[in-house]
PDB file of N, CA and C in Angstrom:
ATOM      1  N   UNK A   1     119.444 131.437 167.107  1.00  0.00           N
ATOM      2  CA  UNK A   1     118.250 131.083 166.367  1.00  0.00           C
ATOM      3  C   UNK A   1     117.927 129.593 166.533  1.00  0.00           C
ATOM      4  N   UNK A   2     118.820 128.711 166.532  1.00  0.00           N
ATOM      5  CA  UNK A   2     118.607 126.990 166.371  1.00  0.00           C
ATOM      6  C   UNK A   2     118.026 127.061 168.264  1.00  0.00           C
ATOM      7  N   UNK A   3     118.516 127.861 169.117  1.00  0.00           N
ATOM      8  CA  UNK A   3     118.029 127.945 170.506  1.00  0.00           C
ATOM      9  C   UNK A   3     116.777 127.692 170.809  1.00  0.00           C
ATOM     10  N   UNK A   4     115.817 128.973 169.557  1.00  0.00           N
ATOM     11  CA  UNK A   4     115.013 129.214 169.790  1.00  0.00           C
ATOM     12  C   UNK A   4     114.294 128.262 169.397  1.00  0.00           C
ATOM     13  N   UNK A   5     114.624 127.627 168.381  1.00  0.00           N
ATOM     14  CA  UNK A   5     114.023 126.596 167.355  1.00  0.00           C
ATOM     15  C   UNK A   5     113.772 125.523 168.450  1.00  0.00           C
ATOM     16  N   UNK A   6     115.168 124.852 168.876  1.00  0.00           N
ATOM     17  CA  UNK A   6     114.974 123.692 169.844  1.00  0.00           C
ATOM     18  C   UNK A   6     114.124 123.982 170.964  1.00  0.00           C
ATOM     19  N   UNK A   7     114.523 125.090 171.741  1.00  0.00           N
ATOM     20  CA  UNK A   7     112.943 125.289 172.999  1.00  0.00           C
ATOM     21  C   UNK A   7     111.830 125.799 172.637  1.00  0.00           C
ATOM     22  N   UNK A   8     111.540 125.910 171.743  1.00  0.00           N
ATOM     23  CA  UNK A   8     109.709 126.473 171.823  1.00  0.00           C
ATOM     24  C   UNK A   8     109.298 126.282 170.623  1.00  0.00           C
ATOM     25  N   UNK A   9     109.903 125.884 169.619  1.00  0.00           N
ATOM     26  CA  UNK A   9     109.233 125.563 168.414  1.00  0.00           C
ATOM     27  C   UNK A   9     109.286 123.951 168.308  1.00  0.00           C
ATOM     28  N   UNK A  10     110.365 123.207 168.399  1.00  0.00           N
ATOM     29  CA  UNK A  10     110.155 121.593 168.842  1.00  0.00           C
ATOM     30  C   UNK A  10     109.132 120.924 169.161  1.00  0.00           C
ATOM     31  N   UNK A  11     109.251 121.771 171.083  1.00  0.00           N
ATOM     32  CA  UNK A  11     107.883 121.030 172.246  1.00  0.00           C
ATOM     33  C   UNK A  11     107.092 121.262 171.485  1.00  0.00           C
ATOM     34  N   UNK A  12     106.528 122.451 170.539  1.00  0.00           N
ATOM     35  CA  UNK A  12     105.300 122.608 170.209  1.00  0.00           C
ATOM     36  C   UNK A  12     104.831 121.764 168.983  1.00  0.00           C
ATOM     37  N   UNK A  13     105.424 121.435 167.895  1.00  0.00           N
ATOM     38  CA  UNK A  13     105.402 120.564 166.816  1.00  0.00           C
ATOM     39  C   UNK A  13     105.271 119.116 167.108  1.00  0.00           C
ATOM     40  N   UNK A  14     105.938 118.757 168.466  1.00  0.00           N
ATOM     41  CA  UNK A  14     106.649 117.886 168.717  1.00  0.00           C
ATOM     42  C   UNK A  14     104.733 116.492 168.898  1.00  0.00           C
ATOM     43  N   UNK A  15     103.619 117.120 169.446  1.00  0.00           N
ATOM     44  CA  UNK A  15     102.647 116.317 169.196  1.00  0.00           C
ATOM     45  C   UNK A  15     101.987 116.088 168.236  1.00  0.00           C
ATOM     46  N   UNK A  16     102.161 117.271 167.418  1.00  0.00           N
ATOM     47  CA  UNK A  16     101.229 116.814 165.998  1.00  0.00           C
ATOM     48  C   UNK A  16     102.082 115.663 165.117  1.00  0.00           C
ATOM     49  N   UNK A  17     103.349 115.274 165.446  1.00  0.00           N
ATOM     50  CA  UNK A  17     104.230 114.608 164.609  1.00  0.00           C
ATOM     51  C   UNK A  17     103.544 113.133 165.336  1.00  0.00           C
ATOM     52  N   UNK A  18     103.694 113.476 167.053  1.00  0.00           N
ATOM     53  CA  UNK A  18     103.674 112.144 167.352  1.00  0.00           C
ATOM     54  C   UNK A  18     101.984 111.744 166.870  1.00  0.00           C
ATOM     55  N   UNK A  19     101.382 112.447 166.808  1.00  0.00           N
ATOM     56  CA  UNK A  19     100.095 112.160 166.152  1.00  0.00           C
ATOM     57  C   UNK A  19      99.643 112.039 165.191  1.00  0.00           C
ATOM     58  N   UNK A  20     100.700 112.206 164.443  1.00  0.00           N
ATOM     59  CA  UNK A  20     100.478 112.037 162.470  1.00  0.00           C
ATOM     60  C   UNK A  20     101.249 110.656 162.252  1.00  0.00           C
ATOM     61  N   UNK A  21     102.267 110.200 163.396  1.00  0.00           N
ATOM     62  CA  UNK A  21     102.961 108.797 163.384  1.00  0.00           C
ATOM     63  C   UNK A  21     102.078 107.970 163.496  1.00  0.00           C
ATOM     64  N   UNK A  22     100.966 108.491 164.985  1.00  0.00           N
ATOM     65  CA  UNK A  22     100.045 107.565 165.531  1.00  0.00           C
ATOM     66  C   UNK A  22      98.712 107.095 164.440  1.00  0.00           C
ATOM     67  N   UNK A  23      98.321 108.408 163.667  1.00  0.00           N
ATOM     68  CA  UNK A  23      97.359 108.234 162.684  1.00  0.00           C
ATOM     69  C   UNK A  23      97.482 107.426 161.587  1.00  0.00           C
ATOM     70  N   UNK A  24      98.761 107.418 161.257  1.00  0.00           N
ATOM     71  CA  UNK A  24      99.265 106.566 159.925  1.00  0.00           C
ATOM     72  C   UNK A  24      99.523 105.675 160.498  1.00  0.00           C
ATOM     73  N   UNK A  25      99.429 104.539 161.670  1.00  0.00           N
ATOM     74  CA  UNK A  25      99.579 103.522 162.333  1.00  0.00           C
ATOM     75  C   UNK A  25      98.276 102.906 162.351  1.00  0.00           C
ATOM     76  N   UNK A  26      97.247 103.832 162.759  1.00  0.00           N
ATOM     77  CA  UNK A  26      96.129 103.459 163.063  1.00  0.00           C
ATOM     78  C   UNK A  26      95.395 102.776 161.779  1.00  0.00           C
ATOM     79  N   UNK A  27      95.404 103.888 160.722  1.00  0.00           N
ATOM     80  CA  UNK A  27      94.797 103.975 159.293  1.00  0.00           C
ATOM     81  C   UNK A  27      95.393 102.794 158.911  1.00  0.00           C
ATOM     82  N   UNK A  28      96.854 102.149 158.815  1.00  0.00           N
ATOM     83  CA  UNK A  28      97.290 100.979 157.956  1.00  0.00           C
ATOM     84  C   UNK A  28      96.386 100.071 158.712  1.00  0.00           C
ATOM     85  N   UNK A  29      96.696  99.792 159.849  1.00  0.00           N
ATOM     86  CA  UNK A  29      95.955  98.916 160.804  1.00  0.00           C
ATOM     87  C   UNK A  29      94.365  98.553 160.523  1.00  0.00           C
ATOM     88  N   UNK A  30      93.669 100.060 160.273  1.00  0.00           N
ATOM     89  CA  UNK A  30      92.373  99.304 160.038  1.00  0.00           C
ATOM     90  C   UNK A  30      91.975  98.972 158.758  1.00  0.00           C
ATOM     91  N   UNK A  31      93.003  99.210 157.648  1.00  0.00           N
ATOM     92  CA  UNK A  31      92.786  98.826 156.482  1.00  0.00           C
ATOM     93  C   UNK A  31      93.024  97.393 156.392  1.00  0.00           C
ATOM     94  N   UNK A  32      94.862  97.204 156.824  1.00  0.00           N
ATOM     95  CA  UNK A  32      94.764  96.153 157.070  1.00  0.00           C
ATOM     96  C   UNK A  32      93.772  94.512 157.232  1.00  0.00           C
ATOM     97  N   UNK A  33      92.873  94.978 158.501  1.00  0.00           N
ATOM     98  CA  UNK A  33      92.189  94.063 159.375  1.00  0.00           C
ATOM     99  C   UNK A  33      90.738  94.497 158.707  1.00  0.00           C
ATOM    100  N   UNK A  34      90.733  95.443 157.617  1.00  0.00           N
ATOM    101  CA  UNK A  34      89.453  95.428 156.603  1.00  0.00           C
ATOM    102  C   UNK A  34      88.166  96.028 157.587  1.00  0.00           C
ATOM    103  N   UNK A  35      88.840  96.985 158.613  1.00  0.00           N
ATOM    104  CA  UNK A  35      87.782  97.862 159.051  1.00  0.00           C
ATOM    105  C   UNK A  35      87.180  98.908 157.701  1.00  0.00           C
ATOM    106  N   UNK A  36      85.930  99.446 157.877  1.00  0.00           N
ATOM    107  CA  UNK A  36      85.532 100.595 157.433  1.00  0.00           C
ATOM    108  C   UNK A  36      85.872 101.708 157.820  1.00  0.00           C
ATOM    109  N   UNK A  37      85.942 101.847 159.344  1.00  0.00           N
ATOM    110  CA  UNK A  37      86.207 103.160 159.770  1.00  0.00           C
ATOM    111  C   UNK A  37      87.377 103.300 160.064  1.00  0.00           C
ATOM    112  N   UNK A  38      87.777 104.581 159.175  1.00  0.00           N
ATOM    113  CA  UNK A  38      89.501 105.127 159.210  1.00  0.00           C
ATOM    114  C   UNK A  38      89.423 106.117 160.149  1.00  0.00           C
ATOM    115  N   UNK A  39      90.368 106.746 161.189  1.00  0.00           N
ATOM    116  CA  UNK A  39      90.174 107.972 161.980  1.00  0.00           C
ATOM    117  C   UNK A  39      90.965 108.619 160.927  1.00  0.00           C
ATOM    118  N   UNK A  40      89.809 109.844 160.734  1.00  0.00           N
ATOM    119  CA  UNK A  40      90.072 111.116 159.696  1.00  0.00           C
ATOM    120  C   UNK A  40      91.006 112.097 161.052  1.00  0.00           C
ATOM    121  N   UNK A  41      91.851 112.433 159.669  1.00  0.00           N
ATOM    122  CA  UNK A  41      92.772 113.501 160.033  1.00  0.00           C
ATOM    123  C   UNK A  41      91.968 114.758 160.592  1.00  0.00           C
ATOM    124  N   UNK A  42      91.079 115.340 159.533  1.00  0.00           N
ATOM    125  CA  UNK A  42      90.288 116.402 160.263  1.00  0.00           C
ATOM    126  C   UNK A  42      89.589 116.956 161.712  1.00  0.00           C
ATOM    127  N   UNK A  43      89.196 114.867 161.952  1.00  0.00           N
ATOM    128  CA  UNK A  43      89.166 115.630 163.126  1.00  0.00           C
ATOM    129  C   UNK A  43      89.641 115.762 164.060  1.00  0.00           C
ATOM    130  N   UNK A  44      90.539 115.247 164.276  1.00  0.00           N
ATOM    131  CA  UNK A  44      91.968 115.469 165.266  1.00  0.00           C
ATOM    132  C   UNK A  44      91.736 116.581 166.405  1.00  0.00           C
ATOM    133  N   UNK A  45      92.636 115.816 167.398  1.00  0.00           N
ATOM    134  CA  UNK A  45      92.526 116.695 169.040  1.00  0.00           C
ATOM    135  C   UNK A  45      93.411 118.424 168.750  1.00  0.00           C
ATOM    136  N   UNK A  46      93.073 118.756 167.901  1.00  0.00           N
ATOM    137  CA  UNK A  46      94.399 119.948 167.520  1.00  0.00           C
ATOM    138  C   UNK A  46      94.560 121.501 168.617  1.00  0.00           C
ATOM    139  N   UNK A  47      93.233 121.333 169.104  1.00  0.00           N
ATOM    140  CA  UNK A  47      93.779 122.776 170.481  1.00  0.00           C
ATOM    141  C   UNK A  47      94.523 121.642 171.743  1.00  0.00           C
ATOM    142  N   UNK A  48      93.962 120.369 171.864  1.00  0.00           N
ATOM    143  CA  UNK A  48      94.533 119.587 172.827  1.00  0.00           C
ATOM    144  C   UNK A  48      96.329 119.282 172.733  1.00  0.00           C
ATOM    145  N   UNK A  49      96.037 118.906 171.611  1.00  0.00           N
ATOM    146  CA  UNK A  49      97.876 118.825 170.936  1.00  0.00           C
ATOM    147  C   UNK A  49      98.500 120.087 171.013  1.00  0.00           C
ATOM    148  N   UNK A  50      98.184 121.528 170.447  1.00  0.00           N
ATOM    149  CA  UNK A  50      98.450 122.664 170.713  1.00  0.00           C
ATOM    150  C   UNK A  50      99.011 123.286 172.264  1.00  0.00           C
ATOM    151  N   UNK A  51      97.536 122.788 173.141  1.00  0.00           N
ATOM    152  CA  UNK A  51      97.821 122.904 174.258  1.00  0.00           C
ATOM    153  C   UNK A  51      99.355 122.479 175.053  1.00  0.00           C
ATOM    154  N   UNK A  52      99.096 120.916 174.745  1.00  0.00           N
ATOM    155  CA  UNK A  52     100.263 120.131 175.316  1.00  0.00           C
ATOM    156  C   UNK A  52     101.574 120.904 174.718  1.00  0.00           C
ATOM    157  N   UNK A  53     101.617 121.033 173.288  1.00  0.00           N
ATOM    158  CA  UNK A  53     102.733 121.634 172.639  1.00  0.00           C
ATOM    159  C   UNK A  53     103.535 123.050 173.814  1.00  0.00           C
ATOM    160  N   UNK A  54     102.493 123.670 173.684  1.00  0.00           N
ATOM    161  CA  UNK A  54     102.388 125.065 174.747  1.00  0.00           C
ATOM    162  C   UNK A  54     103.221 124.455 176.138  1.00  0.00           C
ATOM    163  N   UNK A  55     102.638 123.979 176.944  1.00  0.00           N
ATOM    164  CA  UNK A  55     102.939 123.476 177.940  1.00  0.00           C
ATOM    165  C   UNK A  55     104.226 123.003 177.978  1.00  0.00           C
ATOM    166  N   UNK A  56     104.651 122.037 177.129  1.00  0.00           N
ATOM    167  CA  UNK A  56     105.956 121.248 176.987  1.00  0.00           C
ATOM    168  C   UNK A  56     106.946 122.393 176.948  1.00  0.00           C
ATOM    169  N   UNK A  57     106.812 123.489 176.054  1.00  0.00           N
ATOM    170  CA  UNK A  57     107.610 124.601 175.782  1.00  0.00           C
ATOM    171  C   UNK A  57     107.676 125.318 176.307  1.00  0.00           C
ATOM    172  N   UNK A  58     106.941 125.758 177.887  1.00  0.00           N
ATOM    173  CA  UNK A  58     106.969 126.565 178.519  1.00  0.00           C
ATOM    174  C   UNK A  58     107.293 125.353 179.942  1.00  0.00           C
ATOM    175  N   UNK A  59     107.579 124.089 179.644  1.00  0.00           N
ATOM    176  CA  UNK A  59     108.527 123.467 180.719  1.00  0.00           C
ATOM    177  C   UNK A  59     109.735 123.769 180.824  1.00  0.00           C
ATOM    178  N   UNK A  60     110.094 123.301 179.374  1.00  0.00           N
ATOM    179  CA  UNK A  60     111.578 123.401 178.679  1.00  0.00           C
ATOM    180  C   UNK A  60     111.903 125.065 179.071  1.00  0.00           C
ATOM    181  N   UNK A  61     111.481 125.703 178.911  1.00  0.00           N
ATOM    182  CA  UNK A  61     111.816 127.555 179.320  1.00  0.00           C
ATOM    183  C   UNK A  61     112.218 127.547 181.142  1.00  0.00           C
ATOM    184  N   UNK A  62     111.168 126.529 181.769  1.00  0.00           N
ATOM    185  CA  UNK A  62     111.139 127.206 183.312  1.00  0.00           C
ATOM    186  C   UNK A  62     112.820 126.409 183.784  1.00  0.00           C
ATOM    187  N   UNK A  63     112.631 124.850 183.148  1.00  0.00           N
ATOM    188  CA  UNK A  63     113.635 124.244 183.613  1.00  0.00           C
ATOM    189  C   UNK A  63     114.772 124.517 182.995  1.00  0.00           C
ATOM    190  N   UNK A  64     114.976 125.684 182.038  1.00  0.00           N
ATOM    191  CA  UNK A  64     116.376 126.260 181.452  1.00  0.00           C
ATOM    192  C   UNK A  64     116.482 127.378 182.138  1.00  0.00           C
ATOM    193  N   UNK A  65     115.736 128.331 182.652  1.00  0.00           N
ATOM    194  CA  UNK A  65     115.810 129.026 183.681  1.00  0.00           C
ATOM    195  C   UNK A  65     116.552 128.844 184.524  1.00  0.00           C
ATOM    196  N   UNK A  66     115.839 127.710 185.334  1.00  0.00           N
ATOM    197  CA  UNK A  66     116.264 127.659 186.507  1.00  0.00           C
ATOM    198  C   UNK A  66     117.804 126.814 186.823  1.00  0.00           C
ATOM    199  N   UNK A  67     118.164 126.479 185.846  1.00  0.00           N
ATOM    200  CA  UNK A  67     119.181 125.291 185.784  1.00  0.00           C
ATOM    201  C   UNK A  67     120.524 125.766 185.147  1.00  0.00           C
ATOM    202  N   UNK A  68     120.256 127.066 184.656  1.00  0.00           N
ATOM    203  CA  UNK A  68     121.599 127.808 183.684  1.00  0.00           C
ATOM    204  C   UNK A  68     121.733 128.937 183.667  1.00  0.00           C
ATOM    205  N   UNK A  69     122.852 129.600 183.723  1.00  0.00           N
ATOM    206  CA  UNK A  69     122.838 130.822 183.937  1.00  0.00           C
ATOM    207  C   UNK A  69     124.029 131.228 185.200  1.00  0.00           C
ATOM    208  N   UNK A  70     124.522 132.516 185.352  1.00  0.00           N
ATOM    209  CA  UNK A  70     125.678 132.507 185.959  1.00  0.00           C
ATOM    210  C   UNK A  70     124.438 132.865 187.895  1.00  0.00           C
ATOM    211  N   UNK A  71     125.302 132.585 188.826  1.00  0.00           N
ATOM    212  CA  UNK A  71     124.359 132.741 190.270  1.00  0.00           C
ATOM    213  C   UNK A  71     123.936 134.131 190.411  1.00  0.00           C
ATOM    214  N   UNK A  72     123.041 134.524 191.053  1.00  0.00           N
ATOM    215  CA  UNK A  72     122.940 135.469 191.318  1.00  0.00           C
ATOM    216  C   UNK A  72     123.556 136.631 192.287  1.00  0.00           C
ATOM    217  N   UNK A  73     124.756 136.167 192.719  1.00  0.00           N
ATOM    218  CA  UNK A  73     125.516 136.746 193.705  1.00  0.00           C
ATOM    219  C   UNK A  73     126.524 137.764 192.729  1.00  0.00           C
ATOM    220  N   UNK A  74     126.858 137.243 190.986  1.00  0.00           N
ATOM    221  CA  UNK A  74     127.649 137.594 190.358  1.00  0.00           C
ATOM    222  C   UNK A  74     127.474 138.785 190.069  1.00  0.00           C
ATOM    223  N   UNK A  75     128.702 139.337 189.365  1.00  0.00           N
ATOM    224  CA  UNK A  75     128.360 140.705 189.023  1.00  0.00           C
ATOM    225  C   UNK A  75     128.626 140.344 187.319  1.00  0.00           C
ATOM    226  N   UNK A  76     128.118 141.256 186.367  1.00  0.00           N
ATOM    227  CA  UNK A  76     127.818 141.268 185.049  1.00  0.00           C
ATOM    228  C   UNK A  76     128.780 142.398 184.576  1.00  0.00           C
ATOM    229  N   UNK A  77     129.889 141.796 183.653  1.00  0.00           N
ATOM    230  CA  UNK A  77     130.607 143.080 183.212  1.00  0.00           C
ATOM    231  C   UNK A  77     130.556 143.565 181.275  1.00  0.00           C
ATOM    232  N   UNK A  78     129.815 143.988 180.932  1.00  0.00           N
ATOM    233  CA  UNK A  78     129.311 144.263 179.378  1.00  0.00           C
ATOM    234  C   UNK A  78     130.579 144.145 178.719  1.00  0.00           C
ATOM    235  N   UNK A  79     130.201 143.915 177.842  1.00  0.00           N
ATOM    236  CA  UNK A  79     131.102 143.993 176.987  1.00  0.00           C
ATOM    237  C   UNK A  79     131.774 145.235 176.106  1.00  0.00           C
ATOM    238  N   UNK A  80     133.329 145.597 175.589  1.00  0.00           N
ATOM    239  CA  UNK A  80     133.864 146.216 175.821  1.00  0.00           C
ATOM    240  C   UNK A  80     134.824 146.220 174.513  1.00  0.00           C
ATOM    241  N   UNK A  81     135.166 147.879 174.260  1.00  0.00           N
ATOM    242  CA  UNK A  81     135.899 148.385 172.604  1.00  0.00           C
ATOM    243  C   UNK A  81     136.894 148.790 173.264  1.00  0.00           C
ATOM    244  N   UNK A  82     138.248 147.507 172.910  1.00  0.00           N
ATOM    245  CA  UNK A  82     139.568 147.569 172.865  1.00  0.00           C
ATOM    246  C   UNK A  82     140.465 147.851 171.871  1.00  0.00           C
ATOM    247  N   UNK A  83     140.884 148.726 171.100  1.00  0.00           N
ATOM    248  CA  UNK A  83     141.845 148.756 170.213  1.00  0.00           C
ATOM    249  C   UNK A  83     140.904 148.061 168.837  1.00  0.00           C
ATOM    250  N   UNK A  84     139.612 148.420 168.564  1.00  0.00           N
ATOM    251  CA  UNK A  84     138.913 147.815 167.399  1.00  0.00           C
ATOM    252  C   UNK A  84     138.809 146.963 167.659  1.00  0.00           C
ATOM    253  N   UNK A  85     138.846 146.045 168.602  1.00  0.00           N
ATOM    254  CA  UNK A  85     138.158 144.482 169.180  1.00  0.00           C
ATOM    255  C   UNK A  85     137.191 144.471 169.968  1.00  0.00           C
ATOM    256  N   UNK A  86     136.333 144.001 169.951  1.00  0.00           N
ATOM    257  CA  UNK A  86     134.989 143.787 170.979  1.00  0.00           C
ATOM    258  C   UNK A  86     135.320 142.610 171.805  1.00  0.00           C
ATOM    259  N   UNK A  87     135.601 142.772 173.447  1.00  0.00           N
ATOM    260  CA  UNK A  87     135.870 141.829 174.125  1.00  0.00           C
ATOM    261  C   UNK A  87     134.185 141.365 174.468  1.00  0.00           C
ATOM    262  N   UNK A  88     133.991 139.943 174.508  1.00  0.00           N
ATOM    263  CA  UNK A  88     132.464 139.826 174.925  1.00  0.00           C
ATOM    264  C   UNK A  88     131.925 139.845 176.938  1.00  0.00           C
ATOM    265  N   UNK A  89     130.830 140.081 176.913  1.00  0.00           N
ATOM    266  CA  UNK A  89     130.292 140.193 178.426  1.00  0.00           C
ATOM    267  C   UNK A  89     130.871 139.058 179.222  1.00  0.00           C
ATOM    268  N   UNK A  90     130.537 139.358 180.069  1.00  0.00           N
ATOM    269  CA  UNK A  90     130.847 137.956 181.162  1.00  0.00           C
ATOM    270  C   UNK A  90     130.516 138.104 182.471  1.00  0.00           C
ATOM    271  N   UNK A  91     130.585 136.992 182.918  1.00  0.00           N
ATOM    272  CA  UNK A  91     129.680 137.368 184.693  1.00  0.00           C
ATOM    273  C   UNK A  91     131.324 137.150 185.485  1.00  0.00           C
ATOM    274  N   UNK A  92     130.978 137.377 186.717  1.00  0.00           N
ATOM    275  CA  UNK A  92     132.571 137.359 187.458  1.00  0.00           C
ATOM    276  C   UNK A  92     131.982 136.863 188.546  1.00  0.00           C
ATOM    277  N   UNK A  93     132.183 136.282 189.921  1.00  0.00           N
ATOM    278  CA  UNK A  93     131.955 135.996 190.879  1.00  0.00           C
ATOM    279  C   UNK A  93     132.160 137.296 191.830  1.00  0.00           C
ATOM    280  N   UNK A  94     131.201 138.048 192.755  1.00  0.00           N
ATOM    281  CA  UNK A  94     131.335 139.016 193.421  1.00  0.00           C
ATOM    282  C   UNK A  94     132.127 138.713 194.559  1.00  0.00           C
ATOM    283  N   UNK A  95     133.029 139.888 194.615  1.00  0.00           N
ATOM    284  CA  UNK A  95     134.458 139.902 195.361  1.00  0.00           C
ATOM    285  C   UNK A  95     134.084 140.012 196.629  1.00  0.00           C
ATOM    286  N   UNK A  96     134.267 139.446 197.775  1.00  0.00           N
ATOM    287  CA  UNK A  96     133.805 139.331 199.037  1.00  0.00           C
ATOM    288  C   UNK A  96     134.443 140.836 199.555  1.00  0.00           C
ATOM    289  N   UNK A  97     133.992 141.855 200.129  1.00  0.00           N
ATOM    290  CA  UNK A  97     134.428 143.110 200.818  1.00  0.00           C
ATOM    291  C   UNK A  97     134.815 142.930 202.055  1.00  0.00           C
TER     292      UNK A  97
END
């Protein structure tokens, strides 16, 4: 579950935060320096941020793909009821014939 959390729910959160940092930066700033105009929250880039969110999380997916995982030469042996113990799956390296 925390897996799932860190790859695809993160990237996706991960701009509206940096954009609610950036907004409350902006807003002190122009109060500060006694501007009038505050950038309102409402109207915010939010399918653009969404977008990026999307994207980032479907990086993080291609480059865990491709980077982990046992080779494809292996063979896959399920897992298995020993004497009331569940031994877990595992990949093996395929035995040269």
């Amino acid at each position: 579950m925390l897996r799932e959390i860190i790859q695809i729910g993160l990237p996706i959160i991960l701009p509206f935060v940096i954009y609610a940092i950036w907004l409350k930066y902006a807003r002190t700033k122009a109060i500060r320096e006694g501007h009038d105009v505050v950038p309102p929250w409402d109207q915010g880039p939010w399918l653009l941020l969404f977008l990026i969110g999307v994207l980032l999380a479907g990086s993080i997916l291609v480059f865990t793909a491709l980077t982990s995982g046992a080779s494809p030469d292996s063979v896959y042996h399920a897992p298995e009821l020993k004497d009331g113990v569940i031994s877990p799956g595992y990949f093996e390296p395929k035995k040269p014939e």
